[in-house]
C-alpha atoms as a PDB file:
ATOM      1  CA  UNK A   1       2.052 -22.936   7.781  1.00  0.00           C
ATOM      2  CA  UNK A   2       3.623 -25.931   9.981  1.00  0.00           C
ATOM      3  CA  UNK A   3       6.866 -25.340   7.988  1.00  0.00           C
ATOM      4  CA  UNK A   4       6.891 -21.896   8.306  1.00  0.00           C
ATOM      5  CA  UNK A   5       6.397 -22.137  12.144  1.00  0.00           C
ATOM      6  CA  UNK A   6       9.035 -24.602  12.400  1.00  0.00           C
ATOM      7  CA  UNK A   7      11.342 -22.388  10.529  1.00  0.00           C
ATOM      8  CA  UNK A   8      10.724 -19.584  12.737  1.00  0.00           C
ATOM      9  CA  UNK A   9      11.670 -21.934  16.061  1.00  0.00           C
ATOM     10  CA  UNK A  10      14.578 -23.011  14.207  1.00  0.00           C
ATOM     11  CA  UNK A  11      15.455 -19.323  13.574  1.00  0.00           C
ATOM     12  CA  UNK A  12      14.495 -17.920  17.162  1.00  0.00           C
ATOM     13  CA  UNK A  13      16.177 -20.820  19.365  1.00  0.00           C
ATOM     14  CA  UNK A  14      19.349 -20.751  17.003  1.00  0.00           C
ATOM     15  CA  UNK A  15      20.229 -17.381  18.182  1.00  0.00           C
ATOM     16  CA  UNK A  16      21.848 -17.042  21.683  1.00  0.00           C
ATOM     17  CA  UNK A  17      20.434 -13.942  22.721  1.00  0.00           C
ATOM     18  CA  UNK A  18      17.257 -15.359  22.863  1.00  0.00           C
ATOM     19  CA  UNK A  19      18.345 -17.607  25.014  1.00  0.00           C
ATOM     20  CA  UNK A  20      20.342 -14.695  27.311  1.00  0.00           C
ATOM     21  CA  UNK A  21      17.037 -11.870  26.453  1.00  0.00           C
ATOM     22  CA  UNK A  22      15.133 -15.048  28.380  1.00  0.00           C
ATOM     23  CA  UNK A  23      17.027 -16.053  31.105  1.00  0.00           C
ATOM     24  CA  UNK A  24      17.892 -12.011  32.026  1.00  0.00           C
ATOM     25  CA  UNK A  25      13.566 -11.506  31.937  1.00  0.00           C
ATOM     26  CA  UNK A  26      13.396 -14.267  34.547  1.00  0.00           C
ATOM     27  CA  UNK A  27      16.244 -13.394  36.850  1.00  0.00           C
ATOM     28  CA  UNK A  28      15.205 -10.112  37.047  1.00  0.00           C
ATOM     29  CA  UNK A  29      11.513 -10.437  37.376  1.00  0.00           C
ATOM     30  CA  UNK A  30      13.057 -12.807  40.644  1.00  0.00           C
ATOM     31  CA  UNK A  31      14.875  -9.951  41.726  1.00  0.00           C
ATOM     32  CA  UNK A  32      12.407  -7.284  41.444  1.00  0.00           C
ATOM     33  CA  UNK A  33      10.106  -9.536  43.750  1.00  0.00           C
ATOM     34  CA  UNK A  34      13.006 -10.264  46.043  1.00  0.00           C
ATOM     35  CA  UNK A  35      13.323  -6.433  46.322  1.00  0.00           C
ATOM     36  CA  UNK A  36       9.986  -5.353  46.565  1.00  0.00           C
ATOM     37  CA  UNK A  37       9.242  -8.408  49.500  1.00  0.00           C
ATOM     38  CA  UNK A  38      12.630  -6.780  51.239  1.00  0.00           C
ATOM     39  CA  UNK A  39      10.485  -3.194  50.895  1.00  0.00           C
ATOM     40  CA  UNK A  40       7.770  -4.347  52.366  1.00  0.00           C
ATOM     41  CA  UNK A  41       9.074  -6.425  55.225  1.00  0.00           C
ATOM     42  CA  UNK A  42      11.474  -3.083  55.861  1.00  0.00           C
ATOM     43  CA  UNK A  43       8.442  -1.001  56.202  1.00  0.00           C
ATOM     44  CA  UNK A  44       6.104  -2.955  57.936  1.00  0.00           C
ATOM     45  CA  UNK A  45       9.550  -3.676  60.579  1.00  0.00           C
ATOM     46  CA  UNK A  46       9.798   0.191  60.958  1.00  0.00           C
ATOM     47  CA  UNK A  47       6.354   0.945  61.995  1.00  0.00           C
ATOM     48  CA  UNK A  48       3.400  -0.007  64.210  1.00  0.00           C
ATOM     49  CA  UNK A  49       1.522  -3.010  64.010  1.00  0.00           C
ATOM     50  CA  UNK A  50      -1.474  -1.268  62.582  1.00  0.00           C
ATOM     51  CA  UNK A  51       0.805   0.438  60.471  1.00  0.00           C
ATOM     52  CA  UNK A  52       2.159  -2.550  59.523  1.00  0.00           C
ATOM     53  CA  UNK A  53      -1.337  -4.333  58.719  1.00  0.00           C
ATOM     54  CA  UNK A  54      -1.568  -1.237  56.065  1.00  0.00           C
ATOM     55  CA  UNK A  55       0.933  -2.379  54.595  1.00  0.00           C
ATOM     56  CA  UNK A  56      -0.518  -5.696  53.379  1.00  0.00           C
ATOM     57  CA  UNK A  57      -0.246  -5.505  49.752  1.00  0.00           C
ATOM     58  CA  UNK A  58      -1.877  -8.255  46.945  1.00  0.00           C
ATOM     59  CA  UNK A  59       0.086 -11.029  46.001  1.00  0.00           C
ATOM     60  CA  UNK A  60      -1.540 -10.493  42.362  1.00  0.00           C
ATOM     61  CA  UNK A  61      -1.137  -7.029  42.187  1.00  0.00           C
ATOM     62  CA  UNK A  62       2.802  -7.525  43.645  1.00  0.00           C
ATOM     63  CA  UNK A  63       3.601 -10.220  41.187  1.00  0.00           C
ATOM     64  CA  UNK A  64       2.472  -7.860  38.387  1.00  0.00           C
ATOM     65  CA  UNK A  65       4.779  -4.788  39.679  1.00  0.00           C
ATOM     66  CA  UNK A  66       8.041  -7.545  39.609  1.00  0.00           C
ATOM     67  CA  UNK A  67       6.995  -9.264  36.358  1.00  0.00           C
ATOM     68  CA  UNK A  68       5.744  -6.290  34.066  1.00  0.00           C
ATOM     69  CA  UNK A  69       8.817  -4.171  35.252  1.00  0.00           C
ATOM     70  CA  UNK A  70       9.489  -2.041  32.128  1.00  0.00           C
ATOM     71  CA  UNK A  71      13.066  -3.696  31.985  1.00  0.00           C
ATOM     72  CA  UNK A  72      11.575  -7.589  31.952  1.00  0.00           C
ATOM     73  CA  UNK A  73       8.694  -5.939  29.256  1.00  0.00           C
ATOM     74  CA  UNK A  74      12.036  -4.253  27.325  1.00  0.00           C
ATOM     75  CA  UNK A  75      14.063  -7.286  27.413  1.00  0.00           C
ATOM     76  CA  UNK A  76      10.841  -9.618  26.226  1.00  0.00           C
ATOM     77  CA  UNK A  77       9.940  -6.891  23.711  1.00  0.00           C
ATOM     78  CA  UNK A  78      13.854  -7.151  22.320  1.00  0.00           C
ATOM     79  CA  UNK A  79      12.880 -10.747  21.109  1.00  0.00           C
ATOM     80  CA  UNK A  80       9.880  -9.644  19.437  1.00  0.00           C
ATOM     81  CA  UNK A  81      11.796  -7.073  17.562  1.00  0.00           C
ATOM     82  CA  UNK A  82      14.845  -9.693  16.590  1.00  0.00           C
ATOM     83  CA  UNK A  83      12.366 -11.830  14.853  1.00  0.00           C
ATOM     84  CA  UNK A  84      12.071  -8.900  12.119  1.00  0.00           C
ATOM     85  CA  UNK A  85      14.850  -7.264  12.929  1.00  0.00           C
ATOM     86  CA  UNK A  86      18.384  -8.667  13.123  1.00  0.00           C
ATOM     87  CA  UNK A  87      16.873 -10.710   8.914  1.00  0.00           C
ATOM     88  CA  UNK A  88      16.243  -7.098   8.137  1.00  0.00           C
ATOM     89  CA  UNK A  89      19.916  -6.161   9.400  1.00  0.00           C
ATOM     90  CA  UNK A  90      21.798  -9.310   8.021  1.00  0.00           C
ATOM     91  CA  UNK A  91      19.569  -9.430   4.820  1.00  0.00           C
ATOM     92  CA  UNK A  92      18.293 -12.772   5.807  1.00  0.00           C
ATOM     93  CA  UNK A  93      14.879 -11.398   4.972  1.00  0.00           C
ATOM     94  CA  UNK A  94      15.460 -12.668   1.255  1.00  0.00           C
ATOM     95  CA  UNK A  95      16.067 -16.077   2.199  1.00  0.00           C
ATOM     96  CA  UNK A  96      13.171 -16.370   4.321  1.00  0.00           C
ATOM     97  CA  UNK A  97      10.947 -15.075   1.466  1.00  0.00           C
ATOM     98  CA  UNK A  98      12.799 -17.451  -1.173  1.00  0.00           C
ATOM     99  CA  UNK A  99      11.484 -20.656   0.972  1.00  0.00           C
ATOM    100  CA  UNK A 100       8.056 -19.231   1.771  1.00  0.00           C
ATOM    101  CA  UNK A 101       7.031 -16.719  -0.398  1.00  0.00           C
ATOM    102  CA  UNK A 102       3.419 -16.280   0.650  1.00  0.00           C
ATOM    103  CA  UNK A 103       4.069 -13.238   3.410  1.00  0.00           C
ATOM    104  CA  UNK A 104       1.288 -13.735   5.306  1.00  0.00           C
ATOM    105  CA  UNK A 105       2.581 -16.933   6.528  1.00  0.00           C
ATOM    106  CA  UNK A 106       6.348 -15.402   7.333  1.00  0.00           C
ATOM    107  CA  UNK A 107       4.385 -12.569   9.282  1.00  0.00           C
ATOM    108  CA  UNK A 108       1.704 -14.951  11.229  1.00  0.00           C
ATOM    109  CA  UNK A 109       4.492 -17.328  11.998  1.00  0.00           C
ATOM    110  CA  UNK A 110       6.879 -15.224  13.746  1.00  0.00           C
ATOM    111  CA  UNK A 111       3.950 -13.412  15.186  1.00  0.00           C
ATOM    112  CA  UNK A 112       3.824 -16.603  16.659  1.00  0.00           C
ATOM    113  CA  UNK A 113       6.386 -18.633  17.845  1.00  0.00           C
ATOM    114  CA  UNK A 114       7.702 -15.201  19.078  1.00  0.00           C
ATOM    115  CA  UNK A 115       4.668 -14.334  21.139  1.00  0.00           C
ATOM    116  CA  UNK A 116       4.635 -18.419  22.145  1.00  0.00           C
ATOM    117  CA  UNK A 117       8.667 -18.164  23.519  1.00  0.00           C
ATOM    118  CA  UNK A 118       7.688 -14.682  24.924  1.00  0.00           C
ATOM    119  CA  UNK A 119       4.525 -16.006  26.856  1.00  0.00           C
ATOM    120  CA  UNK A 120       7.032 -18.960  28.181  1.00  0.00           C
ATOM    121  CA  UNK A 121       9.482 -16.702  29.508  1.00  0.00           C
ATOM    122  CA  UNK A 122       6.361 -14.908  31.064  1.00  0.00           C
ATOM    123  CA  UNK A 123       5.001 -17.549  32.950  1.00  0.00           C
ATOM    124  CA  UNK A 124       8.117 -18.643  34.457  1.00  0.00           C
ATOM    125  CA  UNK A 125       9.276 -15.333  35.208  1.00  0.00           C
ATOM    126  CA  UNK A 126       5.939 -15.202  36.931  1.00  0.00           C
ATOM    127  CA  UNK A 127       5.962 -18.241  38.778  1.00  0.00           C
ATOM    128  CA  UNK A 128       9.677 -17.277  40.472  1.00  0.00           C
ATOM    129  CA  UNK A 129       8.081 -13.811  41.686  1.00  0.00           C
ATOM    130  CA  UNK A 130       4.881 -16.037  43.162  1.00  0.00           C
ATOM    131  CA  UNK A 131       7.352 -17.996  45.053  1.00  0.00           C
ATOM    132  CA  UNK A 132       9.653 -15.702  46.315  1.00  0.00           C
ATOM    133  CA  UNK A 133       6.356 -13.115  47.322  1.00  0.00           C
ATOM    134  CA  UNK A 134       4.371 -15.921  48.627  1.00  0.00           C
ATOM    135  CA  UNK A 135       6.722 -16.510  51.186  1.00  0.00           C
ATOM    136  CA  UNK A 136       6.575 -12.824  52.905  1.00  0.00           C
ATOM    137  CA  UNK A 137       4.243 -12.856  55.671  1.00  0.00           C
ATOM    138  CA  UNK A 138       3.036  -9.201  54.541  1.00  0.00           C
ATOM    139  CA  UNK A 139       2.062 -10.278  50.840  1.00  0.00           C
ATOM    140  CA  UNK A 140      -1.563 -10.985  51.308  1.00  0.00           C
ATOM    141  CA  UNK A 141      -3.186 -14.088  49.505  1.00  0.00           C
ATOM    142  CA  UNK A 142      -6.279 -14.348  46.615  1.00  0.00           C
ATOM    143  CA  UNK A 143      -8.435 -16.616  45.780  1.00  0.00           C
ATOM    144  CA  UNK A 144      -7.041 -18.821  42.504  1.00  0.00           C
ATOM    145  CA  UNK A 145      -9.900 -16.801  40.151  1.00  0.00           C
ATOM    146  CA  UNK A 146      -8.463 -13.413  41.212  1.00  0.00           C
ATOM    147  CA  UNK A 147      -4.976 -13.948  41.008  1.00  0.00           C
ATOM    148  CA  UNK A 148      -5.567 -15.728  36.883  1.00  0.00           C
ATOM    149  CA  UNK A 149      -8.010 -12.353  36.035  1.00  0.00           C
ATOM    150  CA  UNK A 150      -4.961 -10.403  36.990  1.00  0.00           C
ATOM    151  CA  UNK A 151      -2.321 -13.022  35.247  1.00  0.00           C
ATOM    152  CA  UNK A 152      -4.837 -13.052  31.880  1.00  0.00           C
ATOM    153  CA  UNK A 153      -5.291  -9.259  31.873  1.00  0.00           C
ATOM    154  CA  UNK A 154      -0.898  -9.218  31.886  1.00  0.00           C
ATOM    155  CA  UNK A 155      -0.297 -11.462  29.258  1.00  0.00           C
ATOM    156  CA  UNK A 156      -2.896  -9.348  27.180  1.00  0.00           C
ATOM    157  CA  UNK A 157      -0.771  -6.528  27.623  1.00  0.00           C
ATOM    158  CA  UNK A 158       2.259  -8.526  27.343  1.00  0.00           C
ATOM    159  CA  UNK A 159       1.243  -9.690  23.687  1.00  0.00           C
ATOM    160  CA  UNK A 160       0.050  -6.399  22.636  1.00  0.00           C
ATOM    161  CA  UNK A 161       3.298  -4.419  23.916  1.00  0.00           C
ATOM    162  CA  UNK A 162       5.223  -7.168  21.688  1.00  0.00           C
ATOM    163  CA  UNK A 163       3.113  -6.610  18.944  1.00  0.00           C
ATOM    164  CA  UNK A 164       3.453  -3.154  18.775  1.00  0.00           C
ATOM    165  CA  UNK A 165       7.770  -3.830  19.004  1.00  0.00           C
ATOM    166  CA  UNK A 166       6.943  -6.258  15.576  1.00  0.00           C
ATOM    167  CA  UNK A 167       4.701  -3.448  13.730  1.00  0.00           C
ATOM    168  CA  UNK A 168       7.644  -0.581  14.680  1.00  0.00           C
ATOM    169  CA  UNK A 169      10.041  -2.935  13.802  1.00  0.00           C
ATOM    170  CA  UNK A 170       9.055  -3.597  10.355  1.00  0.00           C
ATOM    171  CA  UNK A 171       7.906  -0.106   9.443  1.00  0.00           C
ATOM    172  CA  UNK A 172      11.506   1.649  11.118  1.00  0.00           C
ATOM    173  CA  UNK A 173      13.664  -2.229   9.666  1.00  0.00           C
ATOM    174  CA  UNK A 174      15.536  -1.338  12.224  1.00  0.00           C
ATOM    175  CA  UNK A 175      15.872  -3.524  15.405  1.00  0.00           C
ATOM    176  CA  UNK A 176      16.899  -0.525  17.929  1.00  0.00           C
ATOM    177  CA  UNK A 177      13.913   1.907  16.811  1.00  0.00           C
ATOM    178  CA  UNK A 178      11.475  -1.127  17.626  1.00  0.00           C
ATOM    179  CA  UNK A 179      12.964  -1.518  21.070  1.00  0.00           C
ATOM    180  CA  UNK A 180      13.912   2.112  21.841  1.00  0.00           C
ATOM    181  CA  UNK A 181      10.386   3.809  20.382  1.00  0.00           C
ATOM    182  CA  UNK A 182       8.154   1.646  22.668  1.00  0.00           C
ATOM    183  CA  UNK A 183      10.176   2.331  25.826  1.00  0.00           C
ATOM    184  CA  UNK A 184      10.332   5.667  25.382  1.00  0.00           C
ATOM    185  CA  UNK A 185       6.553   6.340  24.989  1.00  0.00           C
ATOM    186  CA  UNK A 186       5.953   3.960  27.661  1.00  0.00           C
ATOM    187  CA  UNK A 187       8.351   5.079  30.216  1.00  0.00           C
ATOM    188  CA  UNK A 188       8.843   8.933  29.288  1.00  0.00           C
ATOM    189  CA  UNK A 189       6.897  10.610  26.610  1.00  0.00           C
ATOM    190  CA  UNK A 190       3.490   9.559  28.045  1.00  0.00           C
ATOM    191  CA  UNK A 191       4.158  10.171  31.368  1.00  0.00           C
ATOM    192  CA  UNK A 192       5.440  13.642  30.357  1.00  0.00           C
ATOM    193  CA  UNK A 193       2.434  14.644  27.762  1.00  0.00           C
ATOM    194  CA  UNK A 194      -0.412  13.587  30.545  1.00  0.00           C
ATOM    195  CA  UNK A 195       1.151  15.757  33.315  1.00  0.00           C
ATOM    196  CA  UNK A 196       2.157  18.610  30.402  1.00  0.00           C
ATOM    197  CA  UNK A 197      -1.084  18.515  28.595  1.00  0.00           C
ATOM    198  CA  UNK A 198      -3.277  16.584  30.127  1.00  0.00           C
ATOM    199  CA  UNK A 199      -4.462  19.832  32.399  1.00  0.00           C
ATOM    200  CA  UNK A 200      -5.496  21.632  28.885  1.00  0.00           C
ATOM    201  CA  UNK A 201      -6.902  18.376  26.746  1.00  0.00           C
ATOM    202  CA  UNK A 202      -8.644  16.523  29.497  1.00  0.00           C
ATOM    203  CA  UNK A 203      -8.967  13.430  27.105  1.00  0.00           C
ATOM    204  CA  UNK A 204      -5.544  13.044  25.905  1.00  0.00           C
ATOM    205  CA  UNK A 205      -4.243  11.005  28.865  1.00  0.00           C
ATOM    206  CA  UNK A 206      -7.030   8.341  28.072  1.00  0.00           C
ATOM    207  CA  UNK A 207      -6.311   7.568  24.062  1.00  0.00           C
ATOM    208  CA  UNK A 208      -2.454   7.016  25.081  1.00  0.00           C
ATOM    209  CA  UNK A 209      -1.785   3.355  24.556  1.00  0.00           C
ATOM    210  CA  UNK A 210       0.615   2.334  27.615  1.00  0.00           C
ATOM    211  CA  UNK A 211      -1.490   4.535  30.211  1.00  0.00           C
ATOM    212  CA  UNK A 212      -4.559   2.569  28.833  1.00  0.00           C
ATOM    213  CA  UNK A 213      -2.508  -0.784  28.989  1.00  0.00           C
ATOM    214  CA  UNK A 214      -1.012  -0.074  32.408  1.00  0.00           C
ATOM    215  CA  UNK A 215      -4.662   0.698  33.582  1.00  0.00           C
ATOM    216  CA  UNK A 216      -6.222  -2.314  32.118  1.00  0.00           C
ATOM    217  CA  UNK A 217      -3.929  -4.637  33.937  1.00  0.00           C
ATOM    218  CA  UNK A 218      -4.848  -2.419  37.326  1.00  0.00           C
ATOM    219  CA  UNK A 219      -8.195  -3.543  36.678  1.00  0.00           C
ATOM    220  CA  UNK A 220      -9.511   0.045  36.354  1.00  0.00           C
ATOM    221  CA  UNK A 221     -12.269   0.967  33.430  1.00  0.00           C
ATOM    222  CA  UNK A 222     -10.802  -2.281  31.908  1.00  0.00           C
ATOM    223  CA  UNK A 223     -13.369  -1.965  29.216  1.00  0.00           C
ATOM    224  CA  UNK A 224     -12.444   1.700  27.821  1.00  0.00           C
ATOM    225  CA  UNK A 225      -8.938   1.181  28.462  1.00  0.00           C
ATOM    226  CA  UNK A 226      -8.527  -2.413  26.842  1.00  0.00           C
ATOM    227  CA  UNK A 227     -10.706  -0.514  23.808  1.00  0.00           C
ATOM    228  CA  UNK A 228      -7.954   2.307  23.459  1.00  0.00           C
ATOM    229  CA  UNK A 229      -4.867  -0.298  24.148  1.00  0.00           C
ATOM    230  CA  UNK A 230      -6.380  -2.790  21.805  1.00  0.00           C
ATOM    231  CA  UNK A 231      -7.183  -0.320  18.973  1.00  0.00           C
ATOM    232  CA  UNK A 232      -3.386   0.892  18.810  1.00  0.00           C
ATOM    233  CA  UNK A 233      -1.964  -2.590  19.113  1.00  0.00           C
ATOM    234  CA  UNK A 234      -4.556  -3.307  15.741  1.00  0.00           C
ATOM    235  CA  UNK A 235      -3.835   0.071  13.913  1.00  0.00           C
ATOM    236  CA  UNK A 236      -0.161  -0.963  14.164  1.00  0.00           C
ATOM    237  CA  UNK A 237       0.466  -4.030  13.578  1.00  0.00           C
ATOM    238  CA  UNK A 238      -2.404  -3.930  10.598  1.00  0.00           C
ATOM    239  CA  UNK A 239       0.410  -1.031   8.840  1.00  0.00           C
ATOM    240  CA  UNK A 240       2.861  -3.245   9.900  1.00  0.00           C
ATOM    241  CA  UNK A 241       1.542  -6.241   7.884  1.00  0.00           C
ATOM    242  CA  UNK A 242       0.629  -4.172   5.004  1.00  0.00           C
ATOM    243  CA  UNK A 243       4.579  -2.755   4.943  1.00  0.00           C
ATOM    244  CA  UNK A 244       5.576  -6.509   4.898  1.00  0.00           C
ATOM    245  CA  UNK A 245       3.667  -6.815   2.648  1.00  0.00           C
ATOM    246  CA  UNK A 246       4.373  -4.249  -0.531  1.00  0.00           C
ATOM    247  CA  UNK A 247       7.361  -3.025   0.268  1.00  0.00           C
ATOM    248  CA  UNK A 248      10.375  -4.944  -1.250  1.00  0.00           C
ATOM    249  CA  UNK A 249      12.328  -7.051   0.802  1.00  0.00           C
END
């Protein structure tokens, strides 16, 4: 396993757009919290003082609106789906299997380093939005244990958005579908079948797996909806494994 996961580093921090997918993740979770301070300083300038004491927002909940953007989780979500991917696309694949030709191994270790360089990225991404938020007078302050619940409850999401990209990835072997299906779900089709259907099937809005994601990290029903989000990251990346598995490389 140690040589597989060193293979898989080698692989991952060979290629510049990991590198680029990284640095753009951090900038822009930076920027997003630079905007979103501006917002809130803009709004609480334009009104009252009580109006602008309504304004106070959490500095946990803030950092989680800059740093789970669903561009930063799209760009972070690209590297999960290059570790499959771009050896699909160039045929790689074959050479990976000819040095380690147990699959499990291949699979768990760019599960991962992947997960490991995407949790990195993460972390300092979120440490630039603390900073710049911190610094607005109108960003209210937690306790440490409040702001790390919300932190823990976004990586959780954060790995199991990336392994969903790795199971659609591998099932599709083709790097766009495993960026493009995710994002559309999450940021359209979702959105569209709660509001569309959700009036006549009362339940469907609660066994969709970004809603249930998105409303873990909010902290509400976090045990239902980390059940729902947790049992479609499993379902899929379990048929993802078992395609890498049997089907010929």
């Amino acid at each position: 396993m140690s040589g597989a996961l060193r293979y898989e580093w080698r692989r991952i921090s060979s290629i510049r757009a990991t590198w680029i997918l990284a640095a753009c993740a951090v900038v822009l979770s930076g920027a997003f919290a630079f905007l979103f301070s501006a917002a809130i300083t803009s709004a609480a300038n334009s009104g009252s003082s009580g109006e602008a004491e309504g304004l106070d927002v959490s500095l946990a909940g803030s950092v989680s609106l800059s740093t789970t953007n669903l561009i930063v989780l799209v760009l972070l979500g690209t590297i999960a789906a290059q570790a499959f991917g771009q050896e699909y696309r160039h045929g790689t694949i074959r050479l990976t299997l000819t040095e380690f030709p147990k699959r499990t191994t291949v699979f768990v270790a760019k599960v991962v380093v992947c997960c490991a360089v995407i949790l990195a990225t993460f972390v300092i991404g979120t440490v630039v939005a603390y900073l710049i938020l911190s610094i607005n007078p109108q960003v209210v302050g937690e306790t440490g244990s409040a702001f790390l619940t919300y932190f823990l409850r976004t990586c959780i999401y954060l790995i199991g958005f990336s392994l969903i990209v790795f199971a659609i990835t591998v099932l599709t072997r083709i790097l766009a579908l495993g960026v493009i299906i995710p994002l559309a779900f999450a940021g359209v089709a979702e959105t569209l079948l709660a509001s569309l259907v959700g009036n006549y099937v009362s339940w469907l809005p609660d066994t969709l797996p970004f809603l249930s994601g998105s409303n873990f990290v909010a902290g509400n029903d976090m045990l239902r909806n980390g059940a729902v989000f947790g049992a479609w990251v499993a379902v899929l990346a379990v048929a993802g494994y078992i395609v890498f598995e049997r089907r010929d490389a």
